[in-house]
Structures are given as C-alpha cells and as structure tokens.
N, C-alpha and C. Protein backbone atom coordinates (compact mmCIF):
# COMPACT_ATOMS: atom_id res chain seq x y z
N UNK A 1 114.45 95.95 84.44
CA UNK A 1 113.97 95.05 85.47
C UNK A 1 114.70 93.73 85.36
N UNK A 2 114.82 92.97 86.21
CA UNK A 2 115.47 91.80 86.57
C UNK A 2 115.13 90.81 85.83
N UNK A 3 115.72 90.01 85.11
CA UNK A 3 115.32 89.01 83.72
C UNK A 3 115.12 87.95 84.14
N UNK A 4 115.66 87.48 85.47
CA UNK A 4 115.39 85.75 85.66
C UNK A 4 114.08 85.69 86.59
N UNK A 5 113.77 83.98 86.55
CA UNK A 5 112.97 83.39 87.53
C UNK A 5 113.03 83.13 89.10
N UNK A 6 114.17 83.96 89.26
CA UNK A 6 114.32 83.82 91.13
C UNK A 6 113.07 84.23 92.24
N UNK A 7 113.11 82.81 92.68
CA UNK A 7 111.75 83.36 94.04
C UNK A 7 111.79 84.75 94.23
N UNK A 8 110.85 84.99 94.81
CA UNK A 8 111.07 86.34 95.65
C UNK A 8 111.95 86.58 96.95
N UNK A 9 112.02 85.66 97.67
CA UNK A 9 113.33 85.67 98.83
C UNK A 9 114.37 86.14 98.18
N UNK A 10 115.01 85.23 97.06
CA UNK A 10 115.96 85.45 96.47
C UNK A 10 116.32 86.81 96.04
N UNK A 11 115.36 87.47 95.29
CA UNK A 11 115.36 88.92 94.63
C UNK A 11 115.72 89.44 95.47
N UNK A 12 115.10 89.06 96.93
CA UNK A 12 115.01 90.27 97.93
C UNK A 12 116.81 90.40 99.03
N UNK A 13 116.92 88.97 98.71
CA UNK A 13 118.14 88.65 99.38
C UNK A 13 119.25 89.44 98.72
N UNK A 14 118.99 89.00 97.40
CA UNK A 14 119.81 89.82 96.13
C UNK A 14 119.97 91.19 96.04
N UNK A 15 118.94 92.28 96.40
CA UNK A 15 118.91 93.15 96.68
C UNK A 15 119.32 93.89 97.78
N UNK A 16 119.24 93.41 98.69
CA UNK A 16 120.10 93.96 100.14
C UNK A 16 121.52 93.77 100.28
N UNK A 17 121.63 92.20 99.64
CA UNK A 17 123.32 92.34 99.43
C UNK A 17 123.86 93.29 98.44
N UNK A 18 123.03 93.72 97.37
CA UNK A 18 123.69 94.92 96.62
C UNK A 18 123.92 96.41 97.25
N UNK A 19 122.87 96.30 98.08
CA UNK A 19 123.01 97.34 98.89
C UNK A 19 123.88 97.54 99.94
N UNK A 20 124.27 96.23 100.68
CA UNK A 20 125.54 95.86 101.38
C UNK A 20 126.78 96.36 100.75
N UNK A 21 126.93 95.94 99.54
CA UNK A 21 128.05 95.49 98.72
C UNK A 21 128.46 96.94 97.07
N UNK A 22 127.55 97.90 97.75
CA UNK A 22 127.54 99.26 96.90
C UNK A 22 127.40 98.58 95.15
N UNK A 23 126.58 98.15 95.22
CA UNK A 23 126.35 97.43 93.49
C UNK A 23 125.12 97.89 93.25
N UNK A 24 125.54 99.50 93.16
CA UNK A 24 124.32 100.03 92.56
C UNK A 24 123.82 100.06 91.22
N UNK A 25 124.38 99.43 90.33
CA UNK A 25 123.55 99.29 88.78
C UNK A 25 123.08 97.75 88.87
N UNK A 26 123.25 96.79 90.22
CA UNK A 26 122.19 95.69 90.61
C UNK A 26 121.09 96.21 91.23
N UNK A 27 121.05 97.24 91.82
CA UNK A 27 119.78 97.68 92.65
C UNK A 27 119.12 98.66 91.67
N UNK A 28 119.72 99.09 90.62
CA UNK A 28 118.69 99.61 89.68
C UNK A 28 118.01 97.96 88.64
N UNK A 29 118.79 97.70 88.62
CA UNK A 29 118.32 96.33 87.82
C UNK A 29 117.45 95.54 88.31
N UNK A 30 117.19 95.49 89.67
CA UNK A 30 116.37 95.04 90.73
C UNK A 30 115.06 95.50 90.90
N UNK A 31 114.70 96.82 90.48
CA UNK A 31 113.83 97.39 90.46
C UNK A 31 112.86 97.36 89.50
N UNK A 32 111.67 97.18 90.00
CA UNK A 32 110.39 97.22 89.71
C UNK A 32 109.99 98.78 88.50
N UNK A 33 109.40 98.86 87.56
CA UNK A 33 108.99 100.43 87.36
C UNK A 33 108.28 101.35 87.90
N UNK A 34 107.28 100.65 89.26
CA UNK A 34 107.23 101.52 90.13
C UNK A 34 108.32 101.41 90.93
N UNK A 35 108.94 101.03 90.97
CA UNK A 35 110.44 101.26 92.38
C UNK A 35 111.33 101.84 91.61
N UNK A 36 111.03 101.80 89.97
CA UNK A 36 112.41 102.95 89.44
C UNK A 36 111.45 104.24 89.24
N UNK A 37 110.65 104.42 88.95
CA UNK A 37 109.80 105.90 89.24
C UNK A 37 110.07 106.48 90.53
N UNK A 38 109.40 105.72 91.64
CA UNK A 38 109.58 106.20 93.17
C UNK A 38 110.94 106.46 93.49
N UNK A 39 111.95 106.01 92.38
CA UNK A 39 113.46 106.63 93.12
C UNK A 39 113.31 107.87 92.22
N UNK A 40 113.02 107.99 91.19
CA UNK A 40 113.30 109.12 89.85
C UNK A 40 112.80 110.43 91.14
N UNK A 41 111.17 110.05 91.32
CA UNK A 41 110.11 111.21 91.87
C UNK A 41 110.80 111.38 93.40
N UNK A 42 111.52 110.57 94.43
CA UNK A 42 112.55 110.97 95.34
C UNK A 42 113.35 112.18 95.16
N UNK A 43 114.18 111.56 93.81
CA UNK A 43 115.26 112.49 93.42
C UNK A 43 114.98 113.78 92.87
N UNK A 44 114.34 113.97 91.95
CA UNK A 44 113.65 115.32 91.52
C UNK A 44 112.88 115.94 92.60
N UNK A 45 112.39 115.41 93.56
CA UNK A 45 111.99 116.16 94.84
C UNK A 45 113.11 116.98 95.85
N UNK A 46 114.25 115.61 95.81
CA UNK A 46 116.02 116.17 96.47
C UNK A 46 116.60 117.16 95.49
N UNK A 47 115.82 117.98 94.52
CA UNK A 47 116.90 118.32 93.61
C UNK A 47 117.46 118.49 92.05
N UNK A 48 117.01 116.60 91.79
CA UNK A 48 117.80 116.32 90.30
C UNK A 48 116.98 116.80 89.69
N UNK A 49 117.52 117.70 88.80
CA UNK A 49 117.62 118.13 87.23
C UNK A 49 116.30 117.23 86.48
N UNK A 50 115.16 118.24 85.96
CA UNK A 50 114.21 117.71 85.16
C UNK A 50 114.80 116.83 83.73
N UNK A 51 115.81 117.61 83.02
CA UNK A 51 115.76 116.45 81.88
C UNK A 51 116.61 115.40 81.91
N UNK A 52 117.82 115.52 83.46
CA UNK A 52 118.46 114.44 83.71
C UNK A 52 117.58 113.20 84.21
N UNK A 53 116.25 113.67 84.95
CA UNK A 53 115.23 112.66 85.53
C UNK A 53 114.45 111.97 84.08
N UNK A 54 114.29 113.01 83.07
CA UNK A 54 113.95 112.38 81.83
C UNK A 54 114.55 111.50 81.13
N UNK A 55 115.68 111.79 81.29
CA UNK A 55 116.84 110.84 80.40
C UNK A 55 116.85 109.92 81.13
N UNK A 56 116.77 109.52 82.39
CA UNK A 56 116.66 108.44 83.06
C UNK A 56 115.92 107.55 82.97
N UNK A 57 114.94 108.08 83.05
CA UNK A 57 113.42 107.33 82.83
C UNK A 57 113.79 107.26 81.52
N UNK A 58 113.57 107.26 80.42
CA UNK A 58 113.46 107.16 78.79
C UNK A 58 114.53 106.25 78.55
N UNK A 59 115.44 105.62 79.92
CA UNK A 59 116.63 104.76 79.09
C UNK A 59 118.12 105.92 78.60
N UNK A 60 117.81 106.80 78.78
CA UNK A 60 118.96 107.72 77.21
C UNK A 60 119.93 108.63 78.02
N UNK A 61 120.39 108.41 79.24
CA UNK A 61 120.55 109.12 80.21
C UNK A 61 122.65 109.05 79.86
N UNK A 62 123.13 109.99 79.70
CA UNK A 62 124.65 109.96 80.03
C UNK A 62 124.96 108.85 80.83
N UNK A 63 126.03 108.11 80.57
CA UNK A 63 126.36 107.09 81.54
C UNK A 63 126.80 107.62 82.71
N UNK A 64 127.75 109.10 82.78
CA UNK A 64 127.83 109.63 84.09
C UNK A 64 126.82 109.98 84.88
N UNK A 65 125.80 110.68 83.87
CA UNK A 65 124.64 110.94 84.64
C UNK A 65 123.91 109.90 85.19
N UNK A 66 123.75 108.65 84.91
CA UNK A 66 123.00 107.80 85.43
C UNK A 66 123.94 107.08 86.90
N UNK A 67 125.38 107.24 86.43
CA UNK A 67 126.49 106.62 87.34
C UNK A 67 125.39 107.05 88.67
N UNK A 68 125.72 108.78 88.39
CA UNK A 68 125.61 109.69 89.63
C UNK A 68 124.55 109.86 90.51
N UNK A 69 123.49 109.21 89.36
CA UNK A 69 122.04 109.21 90.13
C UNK A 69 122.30 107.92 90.84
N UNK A 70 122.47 106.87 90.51
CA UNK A 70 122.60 104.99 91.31
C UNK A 70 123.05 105.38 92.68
N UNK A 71 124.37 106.44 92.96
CA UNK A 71 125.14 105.88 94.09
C UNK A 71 124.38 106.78 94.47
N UNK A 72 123.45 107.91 93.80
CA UNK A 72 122.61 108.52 95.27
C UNK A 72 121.69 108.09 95.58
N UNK A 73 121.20 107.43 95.12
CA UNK A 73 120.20 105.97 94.97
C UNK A 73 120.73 105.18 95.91
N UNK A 74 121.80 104.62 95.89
CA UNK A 74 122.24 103.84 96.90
C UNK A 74 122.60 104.28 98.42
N UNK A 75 122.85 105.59 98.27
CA UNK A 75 123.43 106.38 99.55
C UNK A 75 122.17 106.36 100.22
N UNK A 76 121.14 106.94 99.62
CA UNK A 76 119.77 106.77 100.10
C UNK A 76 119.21 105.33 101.11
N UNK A 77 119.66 104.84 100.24
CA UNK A 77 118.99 103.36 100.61
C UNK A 77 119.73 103.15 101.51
N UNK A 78 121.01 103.29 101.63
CA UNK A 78 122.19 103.25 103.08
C UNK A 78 121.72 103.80 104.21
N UNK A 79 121.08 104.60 104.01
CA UNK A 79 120.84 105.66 104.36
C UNK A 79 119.32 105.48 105.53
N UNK A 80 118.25 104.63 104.58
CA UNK A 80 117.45 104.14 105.17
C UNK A 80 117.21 103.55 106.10
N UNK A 81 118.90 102.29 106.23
CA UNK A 81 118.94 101.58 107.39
C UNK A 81 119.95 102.23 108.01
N UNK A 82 120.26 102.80 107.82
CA UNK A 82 121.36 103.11 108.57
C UNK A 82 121.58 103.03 110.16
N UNK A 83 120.53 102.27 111.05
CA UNK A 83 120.57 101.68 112.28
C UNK A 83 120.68 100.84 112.44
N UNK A 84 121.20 99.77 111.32
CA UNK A 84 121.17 98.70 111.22
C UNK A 84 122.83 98.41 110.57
N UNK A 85 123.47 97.14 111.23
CA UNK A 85 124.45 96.74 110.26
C UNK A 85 123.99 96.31 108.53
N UNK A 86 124.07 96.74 107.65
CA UNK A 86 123.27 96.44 105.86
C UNK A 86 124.01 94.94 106.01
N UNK A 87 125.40 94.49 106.08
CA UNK A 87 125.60 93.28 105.70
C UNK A 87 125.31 92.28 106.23
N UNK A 88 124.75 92.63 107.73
CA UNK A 88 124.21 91.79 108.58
C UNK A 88 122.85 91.19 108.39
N UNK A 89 121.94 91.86 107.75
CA UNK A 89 120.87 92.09 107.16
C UNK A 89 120.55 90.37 106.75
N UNK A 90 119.43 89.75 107.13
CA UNK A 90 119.08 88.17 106.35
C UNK A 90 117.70 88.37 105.89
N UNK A 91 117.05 87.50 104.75
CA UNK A 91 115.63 87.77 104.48
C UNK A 91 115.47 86.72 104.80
N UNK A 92 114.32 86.83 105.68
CA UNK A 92 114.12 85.20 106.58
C UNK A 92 112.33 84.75 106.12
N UNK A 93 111.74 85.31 105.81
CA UNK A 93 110.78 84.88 105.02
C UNK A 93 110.13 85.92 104.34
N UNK A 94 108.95 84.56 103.28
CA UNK A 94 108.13 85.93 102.53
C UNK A 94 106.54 85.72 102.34
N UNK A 95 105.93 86.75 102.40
CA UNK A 95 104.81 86.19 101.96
C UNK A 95 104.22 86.24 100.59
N UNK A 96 103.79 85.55 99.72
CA UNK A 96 103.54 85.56 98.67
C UNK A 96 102.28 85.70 98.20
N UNK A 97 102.24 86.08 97.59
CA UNK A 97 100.52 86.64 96.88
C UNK A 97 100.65 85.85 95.40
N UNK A 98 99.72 85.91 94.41
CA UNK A 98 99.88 85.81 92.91
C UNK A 98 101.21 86.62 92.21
N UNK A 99 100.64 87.72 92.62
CA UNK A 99 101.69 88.99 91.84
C UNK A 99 102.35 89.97 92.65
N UNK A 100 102.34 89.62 94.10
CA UNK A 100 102.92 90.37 94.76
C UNK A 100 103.74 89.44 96.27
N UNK A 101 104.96 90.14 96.92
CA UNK A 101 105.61 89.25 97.91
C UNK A 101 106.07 90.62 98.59
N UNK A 102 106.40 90.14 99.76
CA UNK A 102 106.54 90.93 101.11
C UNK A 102 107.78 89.83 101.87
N UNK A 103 108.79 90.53 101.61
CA UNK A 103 109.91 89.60 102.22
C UNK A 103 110.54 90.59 103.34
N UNK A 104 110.37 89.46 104.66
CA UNK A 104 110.87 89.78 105.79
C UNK A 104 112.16 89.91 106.08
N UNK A 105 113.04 91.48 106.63
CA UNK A 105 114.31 91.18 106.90
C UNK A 105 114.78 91.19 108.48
N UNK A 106 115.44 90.72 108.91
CA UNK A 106 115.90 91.08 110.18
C UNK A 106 117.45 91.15 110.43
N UNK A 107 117.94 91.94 111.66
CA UNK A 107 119.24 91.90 111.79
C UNK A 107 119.31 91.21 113.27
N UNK A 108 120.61 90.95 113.46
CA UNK A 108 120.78 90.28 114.73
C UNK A 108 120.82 91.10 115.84
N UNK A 109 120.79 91.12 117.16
CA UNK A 109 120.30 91.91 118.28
C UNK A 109 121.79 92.19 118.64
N UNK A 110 121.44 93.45 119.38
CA UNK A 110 122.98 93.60 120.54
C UNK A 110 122.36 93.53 121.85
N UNK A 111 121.05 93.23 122.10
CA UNK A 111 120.46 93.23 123.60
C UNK A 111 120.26 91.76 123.80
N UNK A 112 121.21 91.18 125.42
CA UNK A 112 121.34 90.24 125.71
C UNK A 112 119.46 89.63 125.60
N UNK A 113 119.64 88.23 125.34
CA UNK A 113 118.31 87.38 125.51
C UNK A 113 117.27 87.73 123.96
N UNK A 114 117.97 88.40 122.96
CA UNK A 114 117.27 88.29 121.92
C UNK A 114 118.10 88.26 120.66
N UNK A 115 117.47 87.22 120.08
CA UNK A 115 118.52 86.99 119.03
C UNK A 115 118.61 87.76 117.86
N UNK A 116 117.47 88.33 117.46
CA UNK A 116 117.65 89.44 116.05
C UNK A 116 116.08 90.28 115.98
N UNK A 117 115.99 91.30 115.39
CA UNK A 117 114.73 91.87 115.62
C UNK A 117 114.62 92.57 114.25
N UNK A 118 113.56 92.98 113.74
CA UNK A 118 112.68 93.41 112.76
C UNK A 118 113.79 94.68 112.05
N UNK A 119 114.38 94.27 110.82
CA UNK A 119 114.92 95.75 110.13
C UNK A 119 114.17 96.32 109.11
N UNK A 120 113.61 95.46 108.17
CA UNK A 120 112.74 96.15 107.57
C UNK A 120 111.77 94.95 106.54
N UNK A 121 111.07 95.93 105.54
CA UNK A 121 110.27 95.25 104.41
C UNK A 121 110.74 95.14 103.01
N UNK A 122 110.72 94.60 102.13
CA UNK A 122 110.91 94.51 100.77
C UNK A 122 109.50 93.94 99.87
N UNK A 123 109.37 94.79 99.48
CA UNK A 123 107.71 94.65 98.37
C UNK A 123 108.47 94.62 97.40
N UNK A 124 107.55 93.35 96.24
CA UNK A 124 107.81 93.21 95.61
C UNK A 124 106.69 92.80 94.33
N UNK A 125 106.76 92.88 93.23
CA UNK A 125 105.97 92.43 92.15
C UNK A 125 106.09 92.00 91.30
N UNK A 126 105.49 90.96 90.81
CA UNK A 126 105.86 89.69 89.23
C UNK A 126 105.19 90.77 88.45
N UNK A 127 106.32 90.41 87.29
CA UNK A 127 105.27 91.19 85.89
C UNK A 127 105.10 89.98 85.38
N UNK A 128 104.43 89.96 84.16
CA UNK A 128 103.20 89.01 83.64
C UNK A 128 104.57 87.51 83.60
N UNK A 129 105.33 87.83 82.94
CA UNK A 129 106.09 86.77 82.77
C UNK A 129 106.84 86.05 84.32
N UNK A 130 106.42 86.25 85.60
CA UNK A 130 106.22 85.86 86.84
C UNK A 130 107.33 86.13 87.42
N UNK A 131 108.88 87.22 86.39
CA UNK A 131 109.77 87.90 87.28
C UNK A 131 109.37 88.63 88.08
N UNK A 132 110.48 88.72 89.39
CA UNK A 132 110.08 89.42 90.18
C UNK A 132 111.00 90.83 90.38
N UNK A 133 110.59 91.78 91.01
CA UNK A 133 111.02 93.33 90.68
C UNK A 133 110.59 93.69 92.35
N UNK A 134 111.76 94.95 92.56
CA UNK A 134 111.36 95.65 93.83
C UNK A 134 110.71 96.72 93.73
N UNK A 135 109.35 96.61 94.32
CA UNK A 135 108.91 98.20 94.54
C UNK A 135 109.31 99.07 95.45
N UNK A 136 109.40 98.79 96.77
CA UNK A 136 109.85 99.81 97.71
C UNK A 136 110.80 98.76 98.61
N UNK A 137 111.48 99.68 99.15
CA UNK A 137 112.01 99.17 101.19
C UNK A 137 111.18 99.66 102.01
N UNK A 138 111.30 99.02 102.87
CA UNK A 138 110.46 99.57 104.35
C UNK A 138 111.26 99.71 105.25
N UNK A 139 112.01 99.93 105.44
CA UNK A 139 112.89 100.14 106.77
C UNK A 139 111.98 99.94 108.16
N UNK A 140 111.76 99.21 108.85
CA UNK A 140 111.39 99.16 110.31
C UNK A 140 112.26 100.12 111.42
N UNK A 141 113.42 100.39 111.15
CA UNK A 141 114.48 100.33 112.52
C UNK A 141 115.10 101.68 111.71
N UNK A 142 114.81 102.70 112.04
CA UNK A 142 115.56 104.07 111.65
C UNK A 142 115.86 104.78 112.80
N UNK A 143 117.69 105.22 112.75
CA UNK A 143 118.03 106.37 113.53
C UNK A 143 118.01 108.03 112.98
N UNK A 144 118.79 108.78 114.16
CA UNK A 144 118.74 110.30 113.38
C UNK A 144 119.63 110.03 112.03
C-alpha cells in the first residue's frame, strides 16, 4: 500500500495517471488490501492459477509472475474506461469521510454546449496511520 500522506485527490489523481501512463507496479502500490484482493478474486475468476494468486497475495510471487498479473491488472482497468480518453481523465473533487473518500473523475465532452461529463468513481480508504489506498474504480461511462 502507498506509504505517504497525500490527500485523497491526490492518490486518486495519482492513480489514473498510472493507468494513463501503463505504470502498473504504481497501481498495485496504490492499492488498498481490499482493492489488491478484489483484483487477486477478479483474476482467479478470469482464470489465474490458484498458487500463482497465492504467491501474490503472500508477497512471494515470481517477479514474472507478478509482472504478468499487473499489466492484466492494468489492461483491465484500460479496459474499464475504455469510452473514455484515460489521459484525459481529471479528478475534480472528493468527498471525504474520516476513513473513507470518493473522488470524482470526469472527461471532457465531444458534444457541442457541454464541457466534460461524469467518467467514473475512485473509493478510497485511510488505514490507521491516515494513508490513503484504492479500493475500487467505478467507471460511470462504459462501451462494448
């Protein structure tokens, strides 16, 4: 999980540009332990290999093997918006709780008279020491 004190905008900003920018061992680093479970229990649902999902989770994972899981991790997440330009992507606000934030993203419009519209969600959660970690995306705006 992510070691510094960055707001939650920030995390969240931080996170979409990794996803922009294919820096998938930042978007594992980004992640929450429920948001690195919910990718593990994704992937073993798509497929991956029970003791490669173990080795993952436990830390002890082949460095190829873990390479291989990130960028499908990331393809995924590409994948999510994929109706959306990813680099275009801004987090324009958040709402904050004690231990939890909800940061708003939007992309800019291609329909004359509106300037950008709803792409998705980013949840997020402080662990005790008040870093913040991603639990899920929300994608708003999905094509086929």
């Amino acid at each position: 999980m992510n070691s510094d004190r960055s707001a939650p905008v920030d995390v969240a900003a931080r996170f979409v540009e990794a996803i922009a920018w294919g820096e998938h061992t930042v978007v594992w680093e980004l992640l929450s332990p429920t948001g690195r479970s919910t990718a593990v229990s994704v992937a073993l649902a798509r497929g991956l290999d029970r003791v490669i999902a173990s080795r993952i989770v436990d830390n002890v994972a082949d460095p190829a093997e873990l390479d291989e899981f990130l960028r499908r991790l990331l393809h995924g997440l590409r994948r999510d918006l994929r109706s959306v330009d990813v680099a275009e992507i801004k987090v324009v606000a958040c709402d904050v709780d004690d231990r939890s934030a909800i940061a708003h993203l939007i992309t800019p419009s291609t329909i004359p008279g509106t300037d950008a519209w709803a792409a998705g969600r980013v949840v997020m959660a402080a662990d005790d020491a008040g870093r913040w970690a991603i639990d899920r995306l929300e994608p708003v705006i999905a094509g086929p």
